[in-house]
Protein backbone atom coordinates (compact mmCIF):
# COMPACT_ATOMS: atom_id res chain seq x y z
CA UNK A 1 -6.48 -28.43 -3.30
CA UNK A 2 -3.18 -26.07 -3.37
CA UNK A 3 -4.68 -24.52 -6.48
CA UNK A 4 -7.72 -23.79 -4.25
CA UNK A 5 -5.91 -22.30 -1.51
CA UNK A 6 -3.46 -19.91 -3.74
CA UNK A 7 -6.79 -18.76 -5.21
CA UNK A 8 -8.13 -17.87 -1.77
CA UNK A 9 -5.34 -16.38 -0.80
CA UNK A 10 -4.86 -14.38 -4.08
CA UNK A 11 -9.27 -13.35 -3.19
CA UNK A 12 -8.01 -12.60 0.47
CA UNK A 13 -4.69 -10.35 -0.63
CA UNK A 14 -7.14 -8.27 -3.24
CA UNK A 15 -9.95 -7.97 -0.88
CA UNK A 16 -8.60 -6.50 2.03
CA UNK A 17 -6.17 -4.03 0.14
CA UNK A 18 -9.57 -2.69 -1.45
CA UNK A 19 -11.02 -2.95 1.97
CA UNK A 20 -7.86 -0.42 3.18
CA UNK A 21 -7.92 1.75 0.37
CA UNK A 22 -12.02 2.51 0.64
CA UNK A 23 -11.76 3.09 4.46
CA UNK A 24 -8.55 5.49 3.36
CA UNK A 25 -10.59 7.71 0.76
CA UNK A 26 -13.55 7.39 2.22
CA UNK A 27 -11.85 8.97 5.94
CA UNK A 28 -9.70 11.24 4.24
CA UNK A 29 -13.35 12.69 2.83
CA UNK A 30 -15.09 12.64 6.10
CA UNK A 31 -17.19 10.05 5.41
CA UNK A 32 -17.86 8.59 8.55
CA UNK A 33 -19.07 10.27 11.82
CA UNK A 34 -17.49 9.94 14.94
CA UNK A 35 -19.13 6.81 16.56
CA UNK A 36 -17.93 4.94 13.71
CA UNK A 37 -14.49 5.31 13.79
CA UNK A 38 -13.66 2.82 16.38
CA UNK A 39 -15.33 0.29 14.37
CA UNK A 40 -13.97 1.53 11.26
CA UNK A 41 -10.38 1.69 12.77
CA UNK A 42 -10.73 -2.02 13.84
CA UNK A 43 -11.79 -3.24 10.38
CA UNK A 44 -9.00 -1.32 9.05
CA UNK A 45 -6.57 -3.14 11.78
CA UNK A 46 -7.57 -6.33 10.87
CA UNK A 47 -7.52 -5.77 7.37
CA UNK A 48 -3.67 -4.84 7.31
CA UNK A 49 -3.45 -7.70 10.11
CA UNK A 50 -3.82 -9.73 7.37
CA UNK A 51 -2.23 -8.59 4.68
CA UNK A 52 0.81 -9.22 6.84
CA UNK A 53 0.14 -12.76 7.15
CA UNK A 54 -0.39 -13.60 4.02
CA UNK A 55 2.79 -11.65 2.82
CA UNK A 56 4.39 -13.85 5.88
CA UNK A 57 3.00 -16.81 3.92
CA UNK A 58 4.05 -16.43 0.95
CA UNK A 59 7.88 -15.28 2.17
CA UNK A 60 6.79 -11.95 0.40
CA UNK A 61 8.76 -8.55 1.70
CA UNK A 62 5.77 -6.51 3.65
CA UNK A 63 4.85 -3.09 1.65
CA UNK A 64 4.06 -0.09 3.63
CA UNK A 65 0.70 -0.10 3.54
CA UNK A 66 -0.01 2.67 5.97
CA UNK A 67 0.75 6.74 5.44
């Protein structure tokens, strides 16, 4: 069972640090009209929302993650 959860939090960590860095290039490139950016923002929120927990988790020091 502990194997299980280290592996979903290892899938977790990896996903939403892609998730980040595709919203990142993808803004920085205008790819997203205006009425999306609120929802875009909020994904991005709770993306690094939990990348903080699980670096709280794990005991691990919290990278800047934002510019």
């Amino acid at each position: 069972m502990e194997e299980h959860n280290d592996q979903l939090k290892d899938l977790s960590n990896r996903i939403t640090r892609s998730t980040v860095a595709v919203i990142d290039t993808v803004a920085a490139r205008g790819g997203f009209r205006g009425e999306e950016l609120a929802t875009i923002g909020q994904l991005r929120d709770q993306c690094i929302a939990c990348i903080q927990t699980l670096e709280a988790m794990d005991g691990v020091p919290k990278e800047t993650t934002e510019e």
